[in-house]
PDB file of N, CA and C in Angstrom:
ATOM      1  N   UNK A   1       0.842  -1.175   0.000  1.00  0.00           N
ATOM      2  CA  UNK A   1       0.000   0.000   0.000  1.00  0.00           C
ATOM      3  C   UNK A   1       0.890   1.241   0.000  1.00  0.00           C
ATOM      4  N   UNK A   2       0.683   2.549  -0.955  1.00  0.00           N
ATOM      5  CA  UNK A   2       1.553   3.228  -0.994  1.00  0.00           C
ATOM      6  C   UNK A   2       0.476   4.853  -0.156  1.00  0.00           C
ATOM      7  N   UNK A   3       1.660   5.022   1.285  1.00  0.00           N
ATOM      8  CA  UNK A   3       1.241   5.718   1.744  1.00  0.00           C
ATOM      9  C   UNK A   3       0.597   7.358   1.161  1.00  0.00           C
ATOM     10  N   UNK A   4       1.383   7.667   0.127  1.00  0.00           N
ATOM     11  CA  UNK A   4       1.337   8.648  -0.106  1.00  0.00           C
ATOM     12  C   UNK A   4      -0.174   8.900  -1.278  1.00  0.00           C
ATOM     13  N   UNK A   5      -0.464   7.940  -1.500  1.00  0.00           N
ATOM     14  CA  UNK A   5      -1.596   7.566  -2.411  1.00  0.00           C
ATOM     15  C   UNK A   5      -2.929   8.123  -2.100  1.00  0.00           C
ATOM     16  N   UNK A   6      -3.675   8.698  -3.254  1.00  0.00           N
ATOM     17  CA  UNK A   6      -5.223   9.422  -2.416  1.00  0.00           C
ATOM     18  C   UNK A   6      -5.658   7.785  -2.168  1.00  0.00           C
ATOM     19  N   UNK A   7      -6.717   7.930  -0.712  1.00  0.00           N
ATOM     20  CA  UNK A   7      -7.944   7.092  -0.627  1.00  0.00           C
ATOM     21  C   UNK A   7      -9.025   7.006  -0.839  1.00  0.00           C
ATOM     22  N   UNK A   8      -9.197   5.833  -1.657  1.00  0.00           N
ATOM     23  CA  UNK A   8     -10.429   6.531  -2.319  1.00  0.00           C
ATOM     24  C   UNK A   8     -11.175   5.487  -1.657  1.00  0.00           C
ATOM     25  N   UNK A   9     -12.587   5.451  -1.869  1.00  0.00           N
ATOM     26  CA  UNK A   9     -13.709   4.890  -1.556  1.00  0.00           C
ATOM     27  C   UNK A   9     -14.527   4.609  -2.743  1.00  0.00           C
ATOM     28  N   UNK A  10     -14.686   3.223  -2.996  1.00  0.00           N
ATOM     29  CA  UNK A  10     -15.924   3.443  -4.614  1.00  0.00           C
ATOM     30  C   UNK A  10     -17.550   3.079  -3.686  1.00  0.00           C
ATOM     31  N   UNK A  11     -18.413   3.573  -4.675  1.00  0.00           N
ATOM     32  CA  UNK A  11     -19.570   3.527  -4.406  1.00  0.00           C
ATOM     33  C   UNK A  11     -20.441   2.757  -5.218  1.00  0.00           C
ATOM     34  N   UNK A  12     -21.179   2.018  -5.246  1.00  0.00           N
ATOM     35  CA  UNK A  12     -22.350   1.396  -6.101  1.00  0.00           C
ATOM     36  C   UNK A  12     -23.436   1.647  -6.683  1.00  0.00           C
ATOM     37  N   UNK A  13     -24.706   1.678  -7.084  1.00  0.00           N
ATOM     38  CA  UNK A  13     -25.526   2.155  -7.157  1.00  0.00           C
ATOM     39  C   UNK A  13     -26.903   2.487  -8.112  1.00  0.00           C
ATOM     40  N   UNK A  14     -27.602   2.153  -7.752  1.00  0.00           N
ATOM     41  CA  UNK A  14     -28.900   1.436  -8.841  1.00  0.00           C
ATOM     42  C   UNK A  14     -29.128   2.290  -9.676  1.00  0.00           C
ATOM     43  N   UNK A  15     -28.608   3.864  -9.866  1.00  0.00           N
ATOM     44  CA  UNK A  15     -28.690   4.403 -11.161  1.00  0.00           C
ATOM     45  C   UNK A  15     -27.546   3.683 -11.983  1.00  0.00           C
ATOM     46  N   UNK A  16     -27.146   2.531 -12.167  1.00  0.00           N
ATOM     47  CA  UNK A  16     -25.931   1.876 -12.837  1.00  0.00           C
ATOM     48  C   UNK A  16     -25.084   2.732 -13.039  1.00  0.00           C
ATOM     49  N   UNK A  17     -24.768   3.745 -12.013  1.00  0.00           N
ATOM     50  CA  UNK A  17     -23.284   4.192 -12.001  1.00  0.00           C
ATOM     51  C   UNK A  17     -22.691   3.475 -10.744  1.00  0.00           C
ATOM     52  N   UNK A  18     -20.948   3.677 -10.956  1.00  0.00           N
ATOM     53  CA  UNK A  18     -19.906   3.717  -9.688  1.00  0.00           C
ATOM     54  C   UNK A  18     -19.128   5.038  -9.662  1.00  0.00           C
ATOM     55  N   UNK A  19     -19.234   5.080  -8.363  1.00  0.00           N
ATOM     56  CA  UNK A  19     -18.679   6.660  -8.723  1.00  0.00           C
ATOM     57  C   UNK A  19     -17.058   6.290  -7.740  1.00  0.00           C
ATOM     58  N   UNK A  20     -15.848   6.939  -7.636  1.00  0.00           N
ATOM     59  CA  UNK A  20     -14.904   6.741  -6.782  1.00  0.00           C
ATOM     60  C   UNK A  20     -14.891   8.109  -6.323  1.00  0.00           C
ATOM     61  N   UNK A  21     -14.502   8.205  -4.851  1.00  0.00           N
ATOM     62  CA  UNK A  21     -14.111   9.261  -3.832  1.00  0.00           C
ATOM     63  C   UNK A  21     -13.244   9.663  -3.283  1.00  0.00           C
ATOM     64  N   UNK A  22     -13.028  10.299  -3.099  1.00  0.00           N
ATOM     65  CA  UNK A  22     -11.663  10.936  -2.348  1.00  0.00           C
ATOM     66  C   UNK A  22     -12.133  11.306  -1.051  1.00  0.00           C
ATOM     67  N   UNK A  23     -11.470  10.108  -0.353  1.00  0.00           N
ATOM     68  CA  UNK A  23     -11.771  10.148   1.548  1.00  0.00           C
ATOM     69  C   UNK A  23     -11.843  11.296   2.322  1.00  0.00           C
ATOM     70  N   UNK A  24     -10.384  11.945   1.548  1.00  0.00           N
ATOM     71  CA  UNK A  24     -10.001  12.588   3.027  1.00  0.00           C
ATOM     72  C   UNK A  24     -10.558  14.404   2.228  1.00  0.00           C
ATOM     73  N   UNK A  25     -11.203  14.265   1.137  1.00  0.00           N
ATOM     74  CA  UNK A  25     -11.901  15.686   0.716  1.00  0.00           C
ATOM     75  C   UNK A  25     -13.511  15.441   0.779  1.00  0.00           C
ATOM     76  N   UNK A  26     -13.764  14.343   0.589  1.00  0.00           N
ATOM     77  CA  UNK A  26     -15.472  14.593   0.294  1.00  0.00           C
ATOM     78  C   UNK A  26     -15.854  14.267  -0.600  1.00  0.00           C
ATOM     79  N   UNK A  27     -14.726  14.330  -2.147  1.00  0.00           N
ATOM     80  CA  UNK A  27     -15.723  14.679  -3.235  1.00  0.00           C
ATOM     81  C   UNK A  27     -15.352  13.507  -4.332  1.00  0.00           C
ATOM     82  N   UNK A  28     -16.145  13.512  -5.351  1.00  0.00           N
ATOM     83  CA  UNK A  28     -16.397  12.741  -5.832  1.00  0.00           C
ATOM     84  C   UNK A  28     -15.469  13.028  -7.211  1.00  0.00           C
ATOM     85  N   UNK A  29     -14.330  11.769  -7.597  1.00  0.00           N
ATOM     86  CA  UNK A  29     -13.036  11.969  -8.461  1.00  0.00           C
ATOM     87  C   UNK A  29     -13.760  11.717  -9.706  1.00  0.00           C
ATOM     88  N   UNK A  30     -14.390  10.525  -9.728  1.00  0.00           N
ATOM     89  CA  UNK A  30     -14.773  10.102 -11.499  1.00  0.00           C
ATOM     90  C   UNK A  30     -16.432   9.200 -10.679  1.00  0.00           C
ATOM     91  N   UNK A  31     -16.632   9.415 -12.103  1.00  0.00           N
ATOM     92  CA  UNK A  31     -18.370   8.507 -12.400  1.00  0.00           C
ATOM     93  C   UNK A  31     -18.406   7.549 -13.344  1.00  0.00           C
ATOM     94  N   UNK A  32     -18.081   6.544 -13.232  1.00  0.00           N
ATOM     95  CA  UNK A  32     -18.261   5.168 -14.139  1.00  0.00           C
ATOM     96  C   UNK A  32     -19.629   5.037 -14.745  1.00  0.00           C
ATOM     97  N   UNK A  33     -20.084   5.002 -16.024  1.00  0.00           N
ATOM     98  CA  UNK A  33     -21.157   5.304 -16.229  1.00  0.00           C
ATOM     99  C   UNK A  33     -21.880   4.170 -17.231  1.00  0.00           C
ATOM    100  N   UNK A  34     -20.968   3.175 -17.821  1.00  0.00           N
ATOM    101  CA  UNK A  34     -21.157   1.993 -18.674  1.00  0.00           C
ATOM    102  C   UNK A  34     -21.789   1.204 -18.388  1.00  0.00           C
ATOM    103  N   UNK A  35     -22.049   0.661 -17.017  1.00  0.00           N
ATOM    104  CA  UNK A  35     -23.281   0.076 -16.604  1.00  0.00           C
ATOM    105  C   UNK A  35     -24.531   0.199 -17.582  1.00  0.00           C
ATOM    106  N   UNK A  36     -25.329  -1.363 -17.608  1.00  0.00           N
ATOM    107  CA  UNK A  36     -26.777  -1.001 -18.311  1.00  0.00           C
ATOM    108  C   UNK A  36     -27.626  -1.369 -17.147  1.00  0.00           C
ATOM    109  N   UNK A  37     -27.389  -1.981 -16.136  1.00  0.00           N
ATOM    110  CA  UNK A  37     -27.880  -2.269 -15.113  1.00  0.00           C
ATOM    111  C   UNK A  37     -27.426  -1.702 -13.402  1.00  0.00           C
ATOM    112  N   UNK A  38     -28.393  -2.087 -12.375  1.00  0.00           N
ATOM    113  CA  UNK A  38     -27.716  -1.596 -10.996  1.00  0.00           C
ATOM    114  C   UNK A  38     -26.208  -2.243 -10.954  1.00  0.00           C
ATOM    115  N   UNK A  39     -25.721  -1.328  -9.999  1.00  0.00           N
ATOM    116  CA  UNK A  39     -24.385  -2.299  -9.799  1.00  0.00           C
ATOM    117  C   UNK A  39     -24.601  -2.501  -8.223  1.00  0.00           C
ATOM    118  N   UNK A  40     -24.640  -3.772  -7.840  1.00  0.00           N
ATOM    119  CA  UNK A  40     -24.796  -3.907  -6.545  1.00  0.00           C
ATOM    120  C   UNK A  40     -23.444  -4.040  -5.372  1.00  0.00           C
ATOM    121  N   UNK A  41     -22.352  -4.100  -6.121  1.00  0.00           N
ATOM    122  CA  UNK A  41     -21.178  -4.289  -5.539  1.00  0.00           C
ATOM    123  C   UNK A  41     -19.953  -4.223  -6.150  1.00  0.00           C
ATOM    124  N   UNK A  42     -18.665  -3.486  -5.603  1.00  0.00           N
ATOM    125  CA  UNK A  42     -17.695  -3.181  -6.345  1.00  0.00           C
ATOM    126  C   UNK A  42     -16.313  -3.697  -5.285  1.00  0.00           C
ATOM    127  N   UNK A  43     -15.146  -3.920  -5.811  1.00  0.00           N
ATOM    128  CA  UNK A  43     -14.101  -4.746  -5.429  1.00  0.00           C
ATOM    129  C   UNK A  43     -12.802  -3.908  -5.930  1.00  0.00           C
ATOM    130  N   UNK A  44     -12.239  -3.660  -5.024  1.00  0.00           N
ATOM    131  CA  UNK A  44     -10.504  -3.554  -5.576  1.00  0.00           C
ATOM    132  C   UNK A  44      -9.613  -4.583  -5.912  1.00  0.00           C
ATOM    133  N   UNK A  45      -8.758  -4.520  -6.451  1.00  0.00           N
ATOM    134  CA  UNK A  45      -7.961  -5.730  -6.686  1.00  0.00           C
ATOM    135  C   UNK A  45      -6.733  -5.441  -6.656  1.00  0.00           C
ATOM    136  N   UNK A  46      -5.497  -6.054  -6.119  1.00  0.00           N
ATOM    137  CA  UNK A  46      -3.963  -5.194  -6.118  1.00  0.00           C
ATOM    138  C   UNK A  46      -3.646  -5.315  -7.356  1.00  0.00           C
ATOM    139  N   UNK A  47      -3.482  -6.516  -8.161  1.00  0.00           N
ATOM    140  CA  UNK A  47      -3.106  -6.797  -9.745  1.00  0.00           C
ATOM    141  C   UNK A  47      -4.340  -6.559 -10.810  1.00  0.00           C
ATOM    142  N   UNK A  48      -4.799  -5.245 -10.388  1.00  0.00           N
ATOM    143  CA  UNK A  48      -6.211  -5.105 -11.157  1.00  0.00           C
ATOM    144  C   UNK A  48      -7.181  -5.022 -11.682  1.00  0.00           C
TER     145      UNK A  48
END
């Protein structure tokens, strides 16, 4: 884990977006929007 790295937080959400966050501001970095359906759950992965 690289300390110096923003933290983000992703979000889910039945308008079939994911949106990712930035912890330690509040706000919201990007909106994933390709979804055609809800997304009920999202996952990090170290090897991507």
């Amino acid at each position: 884990m690289n300390p110096n790295a923003t933290l983000l937080l992703a979000s889910a959400s039945f308008d079939s977006t994911v949106r990712l966050w930035d912890v330690e501001r509040g706000t919201c970095q990007s909106t994933l929007i390709k979804h055609s359906e809800p997304v009920y759950s999202v996952a990090f992965s170290p090897d991507g």
